[in-house]
C-alpha atoms as a PDB file:
ATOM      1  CA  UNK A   1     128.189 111.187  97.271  1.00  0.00           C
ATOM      2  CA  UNK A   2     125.746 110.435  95.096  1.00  0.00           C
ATOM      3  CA  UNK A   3     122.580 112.133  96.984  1.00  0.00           C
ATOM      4  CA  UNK A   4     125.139 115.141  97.345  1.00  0.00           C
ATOM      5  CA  UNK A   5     125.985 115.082  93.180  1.00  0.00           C
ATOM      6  CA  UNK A   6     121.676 115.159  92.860  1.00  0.00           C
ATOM      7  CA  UNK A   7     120.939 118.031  94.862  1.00  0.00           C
ATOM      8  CA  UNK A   8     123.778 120.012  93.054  1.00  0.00           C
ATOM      9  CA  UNK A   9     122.396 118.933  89.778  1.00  0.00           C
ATOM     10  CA  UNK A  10     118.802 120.141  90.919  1.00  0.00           C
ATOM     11  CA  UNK A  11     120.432 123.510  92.183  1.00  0.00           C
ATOM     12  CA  UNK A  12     121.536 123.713  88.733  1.00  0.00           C
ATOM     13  CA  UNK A  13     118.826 122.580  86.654  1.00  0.00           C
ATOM     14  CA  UNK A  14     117.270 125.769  88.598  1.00  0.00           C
ATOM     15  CA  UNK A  15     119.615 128.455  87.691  1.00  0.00           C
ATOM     16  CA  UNK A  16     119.840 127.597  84.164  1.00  0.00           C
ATOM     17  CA  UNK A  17     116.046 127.152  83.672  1.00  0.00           C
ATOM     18  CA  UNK A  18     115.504 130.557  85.238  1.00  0.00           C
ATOM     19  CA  UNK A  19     113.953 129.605  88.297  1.00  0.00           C
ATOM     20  CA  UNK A  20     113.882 132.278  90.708  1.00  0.00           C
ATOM     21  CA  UNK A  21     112.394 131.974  94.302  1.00  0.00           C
ATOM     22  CA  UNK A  22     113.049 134.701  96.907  1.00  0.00           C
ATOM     23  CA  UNK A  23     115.269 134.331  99.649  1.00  0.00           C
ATOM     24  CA  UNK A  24     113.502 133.232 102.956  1.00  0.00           C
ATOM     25  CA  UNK A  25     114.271 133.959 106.375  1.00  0.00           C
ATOM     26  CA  UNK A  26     113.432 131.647 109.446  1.00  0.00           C
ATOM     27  CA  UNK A  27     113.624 134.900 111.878  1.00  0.00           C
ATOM     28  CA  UNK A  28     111.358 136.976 109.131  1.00  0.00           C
ATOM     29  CA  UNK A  29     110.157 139.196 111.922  1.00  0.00           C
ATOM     30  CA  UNK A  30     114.069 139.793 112.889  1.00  0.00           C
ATOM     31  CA  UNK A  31     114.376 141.173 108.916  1.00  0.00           C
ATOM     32  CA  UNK A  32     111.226 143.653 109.088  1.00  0.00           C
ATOM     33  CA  UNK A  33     112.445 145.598 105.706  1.00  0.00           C
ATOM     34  CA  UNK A  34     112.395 142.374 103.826  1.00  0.00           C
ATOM     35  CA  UNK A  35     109.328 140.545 105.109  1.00  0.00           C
ATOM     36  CA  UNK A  36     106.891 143.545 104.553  1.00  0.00           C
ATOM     37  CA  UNK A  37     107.927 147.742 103.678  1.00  0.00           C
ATOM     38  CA  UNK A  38     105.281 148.474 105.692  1.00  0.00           C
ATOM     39  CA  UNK A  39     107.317 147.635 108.783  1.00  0.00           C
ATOM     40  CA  UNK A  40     109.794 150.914 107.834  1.00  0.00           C
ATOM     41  CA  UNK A  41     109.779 153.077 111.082  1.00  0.00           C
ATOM     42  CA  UNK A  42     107.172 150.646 113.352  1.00  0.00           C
ATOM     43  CA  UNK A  43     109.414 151.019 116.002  1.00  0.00           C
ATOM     44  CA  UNK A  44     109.229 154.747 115.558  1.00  0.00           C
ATOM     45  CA  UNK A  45     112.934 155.201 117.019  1.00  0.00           C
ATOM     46  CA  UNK A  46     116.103 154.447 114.918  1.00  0.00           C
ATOM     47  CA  UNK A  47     116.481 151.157 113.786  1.00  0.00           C
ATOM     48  CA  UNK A  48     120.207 148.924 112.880  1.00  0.00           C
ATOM     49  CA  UNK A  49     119.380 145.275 111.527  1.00  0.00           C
ATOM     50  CA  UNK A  50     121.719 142.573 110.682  1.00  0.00           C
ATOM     51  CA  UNK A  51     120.936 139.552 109.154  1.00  0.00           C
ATOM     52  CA  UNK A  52     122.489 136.269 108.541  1.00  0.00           C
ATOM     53  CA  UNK A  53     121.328 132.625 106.801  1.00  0.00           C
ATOM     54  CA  UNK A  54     123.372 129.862 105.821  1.00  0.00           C
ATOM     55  CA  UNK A  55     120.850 127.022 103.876  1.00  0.00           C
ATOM     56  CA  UNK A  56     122.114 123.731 103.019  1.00  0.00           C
ATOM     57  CA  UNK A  57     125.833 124.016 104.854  1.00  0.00           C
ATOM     58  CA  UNK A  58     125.551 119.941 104.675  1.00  0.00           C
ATOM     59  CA  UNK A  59     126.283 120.458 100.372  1.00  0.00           C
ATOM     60  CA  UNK A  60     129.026 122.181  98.822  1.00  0.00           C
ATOM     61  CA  UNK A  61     126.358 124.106  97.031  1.00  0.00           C
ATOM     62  CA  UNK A  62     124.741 125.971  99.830  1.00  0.00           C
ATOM     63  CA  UNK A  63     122.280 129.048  99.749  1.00  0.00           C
ATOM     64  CA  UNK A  64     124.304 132.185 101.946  1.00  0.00           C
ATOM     65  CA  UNK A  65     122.269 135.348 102.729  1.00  0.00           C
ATOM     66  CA  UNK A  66     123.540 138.906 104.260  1.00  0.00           C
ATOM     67  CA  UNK A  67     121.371 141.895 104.704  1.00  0.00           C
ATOM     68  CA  UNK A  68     121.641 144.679 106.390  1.00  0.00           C
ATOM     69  CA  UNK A  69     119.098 147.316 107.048  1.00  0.00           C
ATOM     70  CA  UNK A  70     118.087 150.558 108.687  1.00  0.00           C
ATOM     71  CA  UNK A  71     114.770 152.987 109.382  1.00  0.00           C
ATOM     72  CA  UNK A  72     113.363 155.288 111.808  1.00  0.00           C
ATOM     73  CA  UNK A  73     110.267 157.319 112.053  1.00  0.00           C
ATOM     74  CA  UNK A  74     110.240 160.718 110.836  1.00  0.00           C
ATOM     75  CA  UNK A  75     107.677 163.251 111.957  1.00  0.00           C
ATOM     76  CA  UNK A  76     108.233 165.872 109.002  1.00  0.00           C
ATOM     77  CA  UNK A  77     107.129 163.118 106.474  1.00  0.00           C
ATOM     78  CA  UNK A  78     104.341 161.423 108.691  1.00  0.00           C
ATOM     79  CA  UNK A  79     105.911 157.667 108.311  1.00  0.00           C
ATOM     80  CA  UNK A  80     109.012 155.420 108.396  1.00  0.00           C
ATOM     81  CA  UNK A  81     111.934 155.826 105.656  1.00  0.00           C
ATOM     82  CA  UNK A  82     113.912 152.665 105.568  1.00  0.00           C
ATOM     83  CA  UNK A  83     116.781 151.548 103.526  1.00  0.00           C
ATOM     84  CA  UNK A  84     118.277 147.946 102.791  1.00  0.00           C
ATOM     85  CA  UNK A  85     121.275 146.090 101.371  1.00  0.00           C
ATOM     86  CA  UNK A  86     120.825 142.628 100.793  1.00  0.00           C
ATOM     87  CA  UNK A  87     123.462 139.649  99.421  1.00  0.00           C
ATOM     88  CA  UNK A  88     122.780 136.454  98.293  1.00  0.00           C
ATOM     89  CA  UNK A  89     125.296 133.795  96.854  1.00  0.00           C
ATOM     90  CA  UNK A  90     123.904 130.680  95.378  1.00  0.00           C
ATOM     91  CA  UNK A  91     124.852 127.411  94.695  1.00  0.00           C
ATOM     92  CA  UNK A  92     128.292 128.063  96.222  1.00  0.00           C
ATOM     93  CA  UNK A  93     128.589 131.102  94.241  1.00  0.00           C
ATOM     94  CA  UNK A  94     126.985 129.532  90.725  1.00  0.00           C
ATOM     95  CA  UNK A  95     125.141 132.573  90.850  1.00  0.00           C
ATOM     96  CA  UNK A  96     125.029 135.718  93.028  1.00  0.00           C
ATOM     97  CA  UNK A  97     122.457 138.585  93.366  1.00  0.00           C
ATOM     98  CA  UNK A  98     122.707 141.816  95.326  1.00  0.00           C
ATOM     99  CA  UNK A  99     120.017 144.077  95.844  1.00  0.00           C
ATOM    100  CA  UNK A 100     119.406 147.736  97.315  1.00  0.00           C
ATOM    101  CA  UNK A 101     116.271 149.232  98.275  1.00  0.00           C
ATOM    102  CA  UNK A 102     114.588 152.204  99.415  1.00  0.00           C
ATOM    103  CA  UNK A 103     111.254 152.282 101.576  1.00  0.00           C
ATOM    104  CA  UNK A 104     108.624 154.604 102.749  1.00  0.00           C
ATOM    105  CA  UNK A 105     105.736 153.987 105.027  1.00  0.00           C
ATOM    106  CA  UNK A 106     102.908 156.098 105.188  1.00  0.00           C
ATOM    107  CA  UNK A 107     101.215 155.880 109.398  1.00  0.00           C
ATOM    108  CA  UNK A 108      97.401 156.583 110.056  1.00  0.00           C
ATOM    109  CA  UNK A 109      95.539 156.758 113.227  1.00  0.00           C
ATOM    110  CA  UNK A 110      92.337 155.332 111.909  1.00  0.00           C
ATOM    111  CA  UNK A 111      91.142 155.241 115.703  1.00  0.00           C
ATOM    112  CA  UNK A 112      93.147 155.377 119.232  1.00  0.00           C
ATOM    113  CA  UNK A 113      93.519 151.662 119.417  1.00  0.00           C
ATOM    114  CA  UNK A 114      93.680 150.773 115.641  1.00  0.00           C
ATOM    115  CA  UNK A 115      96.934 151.817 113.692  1.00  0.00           C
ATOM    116  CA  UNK A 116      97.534 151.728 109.364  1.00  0.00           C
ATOM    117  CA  UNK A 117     100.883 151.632 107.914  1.00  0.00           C
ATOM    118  CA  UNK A 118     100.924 151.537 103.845  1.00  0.00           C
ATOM    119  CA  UNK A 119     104.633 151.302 102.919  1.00  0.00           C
ATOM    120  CA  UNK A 120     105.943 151.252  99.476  1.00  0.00           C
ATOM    121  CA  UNK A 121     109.567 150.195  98.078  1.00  0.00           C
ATOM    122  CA  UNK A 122     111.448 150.547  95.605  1.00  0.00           C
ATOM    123  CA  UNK A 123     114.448 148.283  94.136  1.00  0.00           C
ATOM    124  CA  UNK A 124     117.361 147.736  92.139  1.00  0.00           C
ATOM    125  CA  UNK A 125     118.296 143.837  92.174  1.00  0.00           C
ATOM    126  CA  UNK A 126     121.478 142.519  89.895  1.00  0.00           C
ATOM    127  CA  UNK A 127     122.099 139.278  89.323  1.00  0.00           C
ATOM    128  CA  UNK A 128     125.940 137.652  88.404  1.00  0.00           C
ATOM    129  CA  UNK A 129     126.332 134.009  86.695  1.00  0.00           C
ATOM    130  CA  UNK A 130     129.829 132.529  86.976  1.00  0.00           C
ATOM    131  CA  UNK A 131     129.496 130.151  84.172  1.00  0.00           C
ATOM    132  CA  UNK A 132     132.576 128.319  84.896  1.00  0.00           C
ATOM    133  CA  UNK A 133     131.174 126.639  88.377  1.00  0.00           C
ATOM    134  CA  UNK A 134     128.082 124.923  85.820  1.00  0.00           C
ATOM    135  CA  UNK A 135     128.269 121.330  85.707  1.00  0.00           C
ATOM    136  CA  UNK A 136     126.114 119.652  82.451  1.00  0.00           C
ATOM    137  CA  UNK A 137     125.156 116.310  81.283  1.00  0.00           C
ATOM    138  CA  UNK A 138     127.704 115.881  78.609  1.00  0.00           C
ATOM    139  CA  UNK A 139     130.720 116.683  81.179  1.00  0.00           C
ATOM    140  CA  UNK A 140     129.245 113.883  83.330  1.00  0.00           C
ATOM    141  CA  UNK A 141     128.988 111.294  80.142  1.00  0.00           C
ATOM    142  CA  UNK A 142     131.932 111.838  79.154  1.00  0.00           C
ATOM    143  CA  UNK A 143     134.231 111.685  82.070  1.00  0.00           C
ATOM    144  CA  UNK A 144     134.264 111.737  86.235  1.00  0.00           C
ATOM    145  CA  UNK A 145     133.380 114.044  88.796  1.00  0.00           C
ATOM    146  CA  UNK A 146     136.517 114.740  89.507  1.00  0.00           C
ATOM    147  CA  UNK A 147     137.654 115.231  86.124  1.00  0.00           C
ATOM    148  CA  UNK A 148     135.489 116.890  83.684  1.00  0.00           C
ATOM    149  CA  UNK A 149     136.057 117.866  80.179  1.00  0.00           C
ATOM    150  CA  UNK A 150     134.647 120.942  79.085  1.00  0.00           C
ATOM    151  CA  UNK A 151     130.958 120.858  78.278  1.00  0.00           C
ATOM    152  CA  UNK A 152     129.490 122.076  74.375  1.00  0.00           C
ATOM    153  CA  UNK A 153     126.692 124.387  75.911  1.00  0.00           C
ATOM    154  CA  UNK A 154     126.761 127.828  74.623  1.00  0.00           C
ATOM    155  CA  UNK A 155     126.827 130.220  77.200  1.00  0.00           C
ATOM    156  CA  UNK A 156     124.039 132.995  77.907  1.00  0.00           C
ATOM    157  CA  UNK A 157     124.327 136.276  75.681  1.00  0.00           C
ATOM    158  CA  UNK A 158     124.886 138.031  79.443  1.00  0.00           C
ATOM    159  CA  UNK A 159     126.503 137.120  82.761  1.00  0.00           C
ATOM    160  CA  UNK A 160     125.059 140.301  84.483  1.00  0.00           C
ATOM    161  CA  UNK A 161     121.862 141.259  84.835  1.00  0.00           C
ATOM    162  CA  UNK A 162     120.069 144.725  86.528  1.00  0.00           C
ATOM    163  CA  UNK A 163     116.516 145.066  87.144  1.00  0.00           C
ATOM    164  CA  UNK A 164     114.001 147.967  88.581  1.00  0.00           C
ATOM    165  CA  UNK A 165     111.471 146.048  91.112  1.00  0.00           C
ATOM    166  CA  UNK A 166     108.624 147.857  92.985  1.00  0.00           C
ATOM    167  CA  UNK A 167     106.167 146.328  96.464  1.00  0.00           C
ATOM    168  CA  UNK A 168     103.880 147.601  98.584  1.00  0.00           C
ATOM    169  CA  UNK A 169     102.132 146.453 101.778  1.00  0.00           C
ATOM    170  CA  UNK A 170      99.865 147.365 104.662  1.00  0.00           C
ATOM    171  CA  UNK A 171     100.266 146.404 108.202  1.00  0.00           C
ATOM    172  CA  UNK A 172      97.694 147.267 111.339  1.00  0.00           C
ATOM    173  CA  UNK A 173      98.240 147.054 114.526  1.00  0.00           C
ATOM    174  CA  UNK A 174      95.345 147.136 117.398  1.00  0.00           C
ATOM    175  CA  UNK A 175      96.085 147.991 121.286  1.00  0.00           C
ATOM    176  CA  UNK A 176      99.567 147.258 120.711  1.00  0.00           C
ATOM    177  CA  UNK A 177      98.451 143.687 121.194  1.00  0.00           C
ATOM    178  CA  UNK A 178      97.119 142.539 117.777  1.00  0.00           C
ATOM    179  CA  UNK A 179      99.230 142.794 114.487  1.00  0.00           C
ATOM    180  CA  UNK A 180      98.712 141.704 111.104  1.00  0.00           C
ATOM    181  CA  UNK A 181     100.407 142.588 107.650  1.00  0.00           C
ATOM    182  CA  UNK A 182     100.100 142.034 103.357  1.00  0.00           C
ATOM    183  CA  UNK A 183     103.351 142.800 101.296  1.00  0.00           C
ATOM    184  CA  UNK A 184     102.987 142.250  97.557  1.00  0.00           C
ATOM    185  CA  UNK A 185     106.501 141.770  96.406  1.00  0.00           C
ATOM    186  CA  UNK A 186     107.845 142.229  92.910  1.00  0.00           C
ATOM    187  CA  UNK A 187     104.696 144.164  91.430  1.00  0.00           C
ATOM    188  CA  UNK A 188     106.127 144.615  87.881  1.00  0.00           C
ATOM    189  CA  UNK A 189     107.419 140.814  87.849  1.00  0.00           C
ATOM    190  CA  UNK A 190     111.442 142.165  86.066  1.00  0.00           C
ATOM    191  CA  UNK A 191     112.928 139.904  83.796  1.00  0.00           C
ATOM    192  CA  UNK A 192     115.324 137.449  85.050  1.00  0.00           C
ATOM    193  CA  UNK A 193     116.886 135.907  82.257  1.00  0.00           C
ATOM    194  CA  UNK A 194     120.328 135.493  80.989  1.00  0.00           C
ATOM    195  CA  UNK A 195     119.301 135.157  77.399  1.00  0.00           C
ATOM    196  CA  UNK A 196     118.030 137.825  75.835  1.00  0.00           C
ATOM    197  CA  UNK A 197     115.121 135.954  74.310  1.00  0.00           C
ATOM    198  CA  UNK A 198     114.678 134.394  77.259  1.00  0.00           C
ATOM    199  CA  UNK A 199     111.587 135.208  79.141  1.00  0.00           C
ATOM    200  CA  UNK A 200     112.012 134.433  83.239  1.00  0.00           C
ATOM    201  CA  UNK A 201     110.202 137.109  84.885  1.00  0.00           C
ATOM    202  CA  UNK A 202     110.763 136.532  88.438  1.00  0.00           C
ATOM    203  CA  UNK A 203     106.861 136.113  90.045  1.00  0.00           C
ATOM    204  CA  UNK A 204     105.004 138.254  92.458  1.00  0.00           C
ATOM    205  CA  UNK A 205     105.300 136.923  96.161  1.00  0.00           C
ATOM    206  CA  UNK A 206     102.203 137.576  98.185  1.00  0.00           C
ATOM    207  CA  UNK A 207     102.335 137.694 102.024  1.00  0.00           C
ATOM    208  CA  UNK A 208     100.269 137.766 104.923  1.00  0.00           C
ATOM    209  CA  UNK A 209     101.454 137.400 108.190  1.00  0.00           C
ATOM    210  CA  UNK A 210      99.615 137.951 111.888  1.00  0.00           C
ATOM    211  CA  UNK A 211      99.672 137.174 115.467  1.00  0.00           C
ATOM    212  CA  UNK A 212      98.807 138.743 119.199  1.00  0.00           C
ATOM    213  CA  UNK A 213     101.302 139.444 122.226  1.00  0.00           C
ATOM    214  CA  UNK A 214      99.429 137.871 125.083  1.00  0.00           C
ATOM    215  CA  UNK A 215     100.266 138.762 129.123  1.00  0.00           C
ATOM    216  CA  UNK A 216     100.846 135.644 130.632  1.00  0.00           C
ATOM    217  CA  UNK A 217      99.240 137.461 133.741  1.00  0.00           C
ATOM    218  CA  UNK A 218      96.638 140.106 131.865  1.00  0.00           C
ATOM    219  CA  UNK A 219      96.164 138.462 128.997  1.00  0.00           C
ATOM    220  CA  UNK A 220      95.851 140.696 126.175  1.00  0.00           C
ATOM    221  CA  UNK A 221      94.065 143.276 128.351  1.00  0.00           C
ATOM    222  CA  UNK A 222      97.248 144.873 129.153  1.00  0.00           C
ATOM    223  CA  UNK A 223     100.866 144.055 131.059  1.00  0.00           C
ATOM    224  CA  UNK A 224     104.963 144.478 129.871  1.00  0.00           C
ATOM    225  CA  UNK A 225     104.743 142.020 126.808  1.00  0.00           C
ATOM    226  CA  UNK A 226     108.349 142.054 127.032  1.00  0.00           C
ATOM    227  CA  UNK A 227     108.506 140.037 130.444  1.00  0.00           C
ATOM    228  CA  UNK A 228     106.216 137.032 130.282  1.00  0.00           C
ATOM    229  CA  UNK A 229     104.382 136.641 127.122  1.00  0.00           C
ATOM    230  CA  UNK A 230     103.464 134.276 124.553  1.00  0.00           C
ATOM    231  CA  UNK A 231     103.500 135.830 121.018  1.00  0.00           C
ATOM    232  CA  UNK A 232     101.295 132.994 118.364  1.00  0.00           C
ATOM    233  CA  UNK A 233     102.392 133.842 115.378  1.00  0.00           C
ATOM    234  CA  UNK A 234     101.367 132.749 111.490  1.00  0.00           C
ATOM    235  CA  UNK A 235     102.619 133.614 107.767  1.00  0.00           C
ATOM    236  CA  UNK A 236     100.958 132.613 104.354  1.00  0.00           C
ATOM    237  CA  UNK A 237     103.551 133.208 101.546  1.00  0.00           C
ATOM    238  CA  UNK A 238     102.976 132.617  97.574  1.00  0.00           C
ATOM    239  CA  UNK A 239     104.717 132.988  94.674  1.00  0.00           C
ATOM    240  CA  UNK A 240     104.451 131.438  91.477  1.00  0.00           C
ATOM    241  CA  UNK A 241     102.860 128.060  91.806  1.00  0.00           C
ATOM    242  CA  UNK A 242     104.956 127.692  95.383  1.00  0.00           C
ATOM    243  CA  UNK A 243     102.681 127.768  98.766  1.00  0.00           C
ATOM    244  CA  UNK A 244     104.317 127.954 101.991  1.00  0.00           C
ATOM    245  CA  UNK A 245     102.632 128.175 105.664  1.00  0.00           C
ATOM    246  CA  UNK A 246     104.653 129.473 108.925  1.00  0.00           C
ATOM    247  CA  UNK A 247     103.100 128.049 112.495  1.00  0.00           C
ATOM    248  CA  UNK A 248     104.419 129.057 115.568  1.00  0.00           C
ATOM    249  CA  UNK A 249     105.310 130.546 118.878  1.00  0.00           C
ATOM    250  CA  UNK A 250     107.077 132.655 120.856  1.00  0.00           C
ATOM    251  CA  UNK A 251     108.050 132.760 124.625  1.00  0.00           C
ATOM    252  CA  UNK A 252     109.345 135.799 126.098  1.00  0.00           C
ATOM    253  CA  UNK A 253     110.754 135.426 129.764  1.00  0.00           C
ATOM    254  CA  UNK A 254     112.843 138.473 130.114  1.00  0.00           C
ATOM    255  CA  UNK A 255     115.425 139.016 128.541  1.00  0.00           C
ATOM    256  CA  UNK A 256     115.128 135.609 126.994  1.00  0.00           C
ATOM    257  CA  UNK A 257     113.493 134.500 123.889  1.00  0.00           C
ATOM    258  CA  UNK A 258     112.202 131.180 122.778  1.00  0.00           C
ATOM    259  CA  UNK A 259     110.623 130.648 119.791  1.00  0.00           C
ATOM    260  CA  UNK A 260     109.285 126.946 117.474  1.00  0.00           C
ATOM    261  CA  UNK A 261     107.794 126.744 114.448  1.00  0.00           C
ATOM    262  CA  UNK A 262     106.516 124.650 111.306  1.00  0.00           C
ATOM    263  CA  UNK A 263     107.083 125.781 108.099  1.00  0.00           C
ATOM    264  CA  UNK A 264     105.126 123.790 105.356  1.00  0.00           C
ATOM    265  CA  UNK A 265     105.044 124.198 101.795  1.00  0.00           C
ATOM    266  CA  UNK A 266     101.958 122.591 100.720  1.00  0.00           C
ATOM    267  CA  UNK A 267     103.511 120.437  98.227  1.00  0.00           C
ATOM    268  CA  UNK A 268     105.468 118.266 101.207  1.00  0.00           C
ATOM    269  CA  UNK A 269     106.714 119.547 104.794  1.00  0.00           C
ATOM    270  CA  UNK A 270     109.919 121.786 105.129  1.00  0.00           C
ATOM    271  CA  UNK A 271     111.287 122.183 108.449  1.00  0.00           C
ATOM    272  CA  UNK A 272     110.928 122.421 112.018  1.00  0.00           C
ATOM    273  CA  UNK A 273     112.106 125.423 113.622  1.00  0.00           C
ATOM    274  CA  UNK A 274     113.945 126.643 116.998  1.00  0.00           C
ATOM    275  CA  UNK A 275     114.782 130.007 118.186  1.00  0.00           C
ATOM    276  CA  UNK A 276     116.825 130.938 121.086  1.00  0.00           C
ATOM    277  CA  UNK A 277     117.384 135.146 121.835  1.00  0.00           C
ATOM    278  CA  UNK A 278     118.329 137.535 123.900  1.00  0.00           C
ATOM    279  CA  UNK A 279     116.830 140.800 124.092  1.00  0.00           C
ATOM    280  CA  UNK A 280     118.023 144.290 125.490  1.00  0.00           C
ATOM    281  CA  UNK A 281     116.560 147.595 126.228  1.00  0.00           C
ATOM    282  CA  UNK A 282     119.278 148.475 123.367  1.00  0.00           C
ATOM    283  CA  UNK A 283     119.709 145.288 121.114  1.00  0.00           C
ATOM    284  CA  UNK A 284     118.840 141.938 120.376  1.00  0.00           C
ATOM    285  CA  UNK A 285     120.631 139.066 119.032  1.00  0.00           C
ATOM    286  CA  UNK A 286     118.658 135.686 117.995  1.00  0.00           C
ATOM    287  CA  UNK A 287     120.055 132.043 117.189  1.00  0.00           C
ATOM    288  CA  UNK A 288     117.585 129.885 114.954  1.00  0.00           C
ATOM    289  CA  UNK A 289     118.197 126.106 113.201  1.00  0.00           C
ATOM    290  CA  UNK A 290     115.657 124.311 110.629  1.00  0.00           C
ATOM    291  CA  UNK A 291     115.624 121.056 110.931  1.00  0.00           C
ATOM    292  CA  UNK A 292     114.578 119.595 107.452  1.00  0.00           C
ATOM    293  CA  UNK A 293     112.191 116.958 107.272  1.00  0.00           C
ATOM    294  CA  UNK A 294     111.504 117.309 103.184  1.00  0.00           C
ATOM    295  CA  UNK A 295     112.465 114.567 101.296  1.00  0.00           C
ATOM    296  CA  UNK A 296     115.549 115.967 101.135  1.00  0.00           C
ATOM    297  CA  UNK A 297     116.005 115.095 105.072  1.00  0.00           C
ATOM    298  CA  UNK A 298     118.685 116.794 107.059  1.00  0.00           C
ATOM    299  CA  UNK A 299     122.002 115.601 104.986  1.00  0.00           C
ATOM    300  CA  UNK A 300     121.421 119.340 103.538  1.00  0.00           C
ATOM    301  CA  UNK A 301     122.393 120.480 107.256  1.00  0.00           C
ATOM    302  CA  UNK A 302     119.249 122.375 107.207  1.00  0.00           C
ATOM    303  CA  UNK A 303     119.632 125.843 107.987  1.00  0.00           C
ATOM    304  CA  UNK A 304     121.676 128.115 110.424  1.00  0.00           C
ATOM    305  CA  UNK A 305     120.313 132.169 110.984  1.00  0.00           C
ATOM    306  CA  UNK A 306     122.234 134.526 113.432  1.00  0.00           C
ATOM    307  CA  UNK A 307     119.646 138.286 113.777  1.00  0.00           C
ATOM    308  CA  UNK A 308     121.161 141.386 115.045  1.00  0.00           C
ATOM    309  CA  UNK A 309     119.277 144.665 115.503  1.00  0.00           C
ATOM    310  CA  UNK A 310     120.336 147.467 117.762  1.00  0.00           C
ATOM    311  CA  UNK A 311     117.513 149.679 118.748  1.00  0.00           C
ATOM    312  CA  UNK A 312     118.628 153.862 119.100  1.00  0.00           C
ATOM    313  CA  UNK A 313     117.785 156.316 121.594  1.00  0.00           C
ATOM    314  CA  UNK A 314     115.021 159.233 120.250  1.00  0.00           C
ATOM    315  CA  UNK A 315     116.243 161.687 122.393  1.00  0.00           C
ATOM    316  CA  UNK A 316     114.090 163.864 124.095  1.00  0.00           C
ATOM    317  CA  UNK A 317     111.795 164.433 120.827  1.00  0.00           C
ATOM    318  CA  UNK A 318     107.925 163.167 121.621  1.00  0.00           C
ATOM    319  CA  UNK A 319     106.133 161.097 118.785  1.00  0.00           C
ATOM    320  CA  UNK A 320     101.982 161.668 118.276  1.00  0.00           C
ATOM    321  CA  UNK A 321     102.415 158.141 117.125  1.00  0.00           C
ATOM    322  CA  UNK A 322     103.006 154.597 119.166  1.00  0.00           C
ATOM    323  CA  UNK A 323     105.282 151.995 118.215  1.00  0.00           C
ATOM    324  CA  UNK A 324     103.705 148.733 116.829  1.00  0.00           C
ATOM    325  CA  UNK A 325     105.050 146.067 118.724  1.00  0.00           C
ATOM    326  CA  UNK A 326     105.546 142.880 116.230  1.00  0.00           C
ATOM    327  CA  UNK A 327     107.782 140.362 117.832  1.00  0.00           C
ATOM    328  CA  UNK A 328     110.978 140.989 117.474  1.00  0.00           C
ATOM    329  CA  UNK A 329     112.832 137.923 116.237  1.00  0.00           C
END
């Protein structure tokens, strides 16, 4: 009880300080709109994702993420267009922030093997406080958890707040084998607070993420990727004074996928990742679990993600361009 009552008290501390760290998703290659706009129409067909992420279901204050997203290639405006809706509830709905955004992504054939995507996006993010659920040191003092006078903190001079937020990124890919991608999230850093003379502006998040699908029988010289492969995979992410490093693989034996990594945030490790998926001509739906071996060890519950994306049909319509095959969970 009492390691539970901390980590609710550090959620807190947090939200009320202004804190603000993006959402972060195990599967980030099964969320292409959020991990990079670049991404918007790489699979040049239509493009259906669903997301799901429950952090911390071990604590009554847990971290539960929803997004859905869609994009396609369009010939008429050279690129992908991509849209995305995107829920998050905090701290067992302390605080809650809902986002929409719009993409585009601008593709170049620099040569016949090497491929340029520049995407840009553009968002509206707003942000709800439910006072009520805040738990502060003089409630504690003066009575018990289960019976807790009101506190004397004044509330914020807002419960809602709306904010305009802009990113860009790049992403090449070479011989359909070799991928590799920089977002720059959160450009014009929007103000975050609650207070109006507060100053929280949330901080840009850099990313850079790469890997190679290798032929278990051709190597990278060629073969269906999609049948036996191994897909090495790594992401550098930053924001603020945070550092976090993604190492890992993935297996593909038709139509299953098996994926591990390590995800370590400089400061101390985070977790230890699994992935199990299944793959269709049409769809794919991916299982992963984080084991957390922070300091805050696995009474959190670590971290549950379900990925959904169903892939459409072009038609008969023929595309100048190829798609730019990232892995897919």
């Amino acid at each position: 009880m009492v390691k539970k009552l901390s980590l609710i008290l550090l959620i807190i501390a947090a939200t009320l300080t202004g804190v603000s760290q993006d959402a972060e998703f195990s599967q980030y290659y099964g969320n292409p709109m959020y991990l990079n706009p670049a991404l918007a129409g790489s699979k040049i067909c239509p493009r259906l994702t669903l997301n799901y992420r429950n952090q911390w279901p071990g604590i009554p204050a847990s971290f539960v993420n929803y997004s859905v997203s869609y994009d396609q290639f369009i010939d008429a405006v050279s690129g992908g267009v991509g849209l995305m809706v995107m829920s998050e509830n905090m701290a067992g709905g302390t605080m809650t922030s809902t986002l929409a955004s719009a993409m585009y992504s601008y593709r170049m054939n620099i040569t016949k093997q090497l491929t340029l995507n520049a995407g840009f996006q553009g968002t509206y993010i707003q942000n709800k406080l439910d006072w009520e659920k805040l738990i502060f040191e003089d409630q504690l003092l003066a009575g018990d958890i289960n019976n807790l006078p009101p506190s004397q903190e004044s509330p914020p001079d807002r419960m809602t707040i709306g904010m305009v937020d802009f990113s860009a990124g790049l992403l090449f890919g070479y011989r359909e084998r070799l991928y590799g991608g920089i977002a720059a999230h959160h450009l014009n850093q929007p103000d975050n607070s609650f207070y109006s003379n507060g100053d929280s502006k949330i901080n840009m998040k850099l990313t850079m993420h790469a890997g190679a699908l290798i032929d278990m029988r051709q190597g990278l010289s060629g073969g269906d990727v999609e049948d036996l492969s191994l897909s090495p995979n790594i992401m550098y992410q930053q924001q603020g004074k945070y550092h976090q490093l993604n190492l890992g693989m993935y297996l593909n034996v038709h139509p299953f996928v098996l994926g591990a990594w390590f995800r370590h945030n400089f400061e101390n490790p985070d977790a230890v990742i699994a992935l199990v998926g299944f793959q269709h001509t049409k769809f794919k739906v991916g299982y992963s679990y984080d084991y957390t071996v922070s300091r805050l060890t696995n009474i959190t519950g670590g971290a549950h993600e379900i990925s959904f994306a169903w892939q459409f049909d072009c038609g008969q319509k023929t595309f100048k361009h190829k798609a730019i095959k990232c892995p897919r969970f």
